[in-house]
Protein backbone atom coordinates (compact mmCIF):
# COMPACT_ATOMS: atom_id res chain seq x y z
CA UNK A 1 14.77 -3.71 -6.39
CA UNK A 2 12.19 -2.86 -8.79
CA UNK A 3 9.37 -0.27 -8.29
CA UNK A 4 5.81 -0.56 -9.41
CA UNK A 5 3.28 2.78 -8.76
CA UNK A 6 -0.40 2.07 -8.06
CA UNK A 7 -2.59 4.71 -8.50
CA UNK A 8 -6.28 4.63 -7.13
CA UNK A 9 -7.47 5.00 -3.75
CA UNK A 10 -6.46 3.14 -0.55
CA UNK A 11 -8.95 0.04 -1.39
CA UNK A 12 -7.04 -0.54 -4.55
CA UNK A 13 -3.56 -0.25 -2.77
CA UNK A 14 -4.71 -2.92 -0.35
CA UNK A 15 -6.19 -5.46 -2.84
CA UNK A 16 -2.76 -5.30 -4.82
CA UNK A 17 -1.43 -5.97 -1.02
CA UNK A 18 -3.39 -9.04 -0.52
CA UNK A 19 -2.43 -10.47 -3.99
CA UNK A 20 1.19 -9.86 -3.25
CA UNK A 21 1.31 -11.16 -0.38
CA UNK A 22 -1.35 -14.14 -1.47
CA UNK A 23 1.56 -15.04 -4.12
CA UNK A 24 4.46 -14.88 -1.21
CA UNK A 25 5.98 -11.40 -3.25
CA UNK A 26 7.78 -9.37 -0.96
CA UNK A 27 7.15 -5.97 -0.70
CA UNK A 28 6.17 -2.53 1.34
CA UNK A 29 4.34 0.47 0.73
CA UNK A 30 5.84 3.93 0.69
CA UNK A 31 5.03 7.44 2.01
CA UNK A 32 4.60 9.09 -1.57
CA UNK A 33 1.13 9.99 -1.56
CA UNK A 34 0.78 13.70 -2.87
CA UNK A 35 -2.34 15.23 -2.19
CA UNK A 36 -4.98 13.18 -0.43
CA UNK A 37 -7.57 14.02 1.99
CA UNK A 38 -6.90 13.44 5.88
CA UNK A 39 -9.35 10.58 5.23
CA UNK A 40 -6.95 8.95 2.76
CA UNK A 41 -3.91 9.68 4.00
CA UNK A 42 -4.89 8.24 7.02
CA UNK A 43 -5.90 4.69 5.43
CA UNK A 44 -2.81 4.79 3.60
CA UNK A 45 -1.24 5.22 6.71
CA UNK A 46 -3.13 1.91 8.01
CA UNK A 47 -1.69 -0.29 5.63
CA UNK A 48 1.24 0.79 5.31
CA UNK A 49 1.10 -0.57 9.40
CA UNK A 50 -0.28 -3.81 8.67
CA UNK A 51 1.15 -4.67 5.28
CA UNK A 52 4.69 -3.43 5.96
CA UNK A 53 5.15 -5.48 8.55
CA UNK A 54 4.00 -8.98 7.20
CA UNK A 55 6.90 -8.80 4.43
């Protein structure tokens, strides 16, 4: 297993999702967000949902 870290905001964690997953790469996102707003945290919450279970 190799890790990568993307840092940005939820929209940037989901369009390095799509590519993955556009170029068959497994992965899955992680709880290791730090210090977001409830806002945030709660989108990275959403993909984790939806992108987490596709791989």
């Amino acid at each position: 297993m190799a890790k990568i870290e993307i840092k940005g905001t939820p929209e940037k964690l989901e369009r390095v999702s799509i590519f993955l997953k556009t170029n068959n790469i497994e992965h899955s996102i992680i709880d290791d967000f730090g210090n977001h707003s409830v806002e945030d945290t709660e989108k990275y919450k959403a993909l984790m949902r939806k992108y987490n279970q596709l791989t």
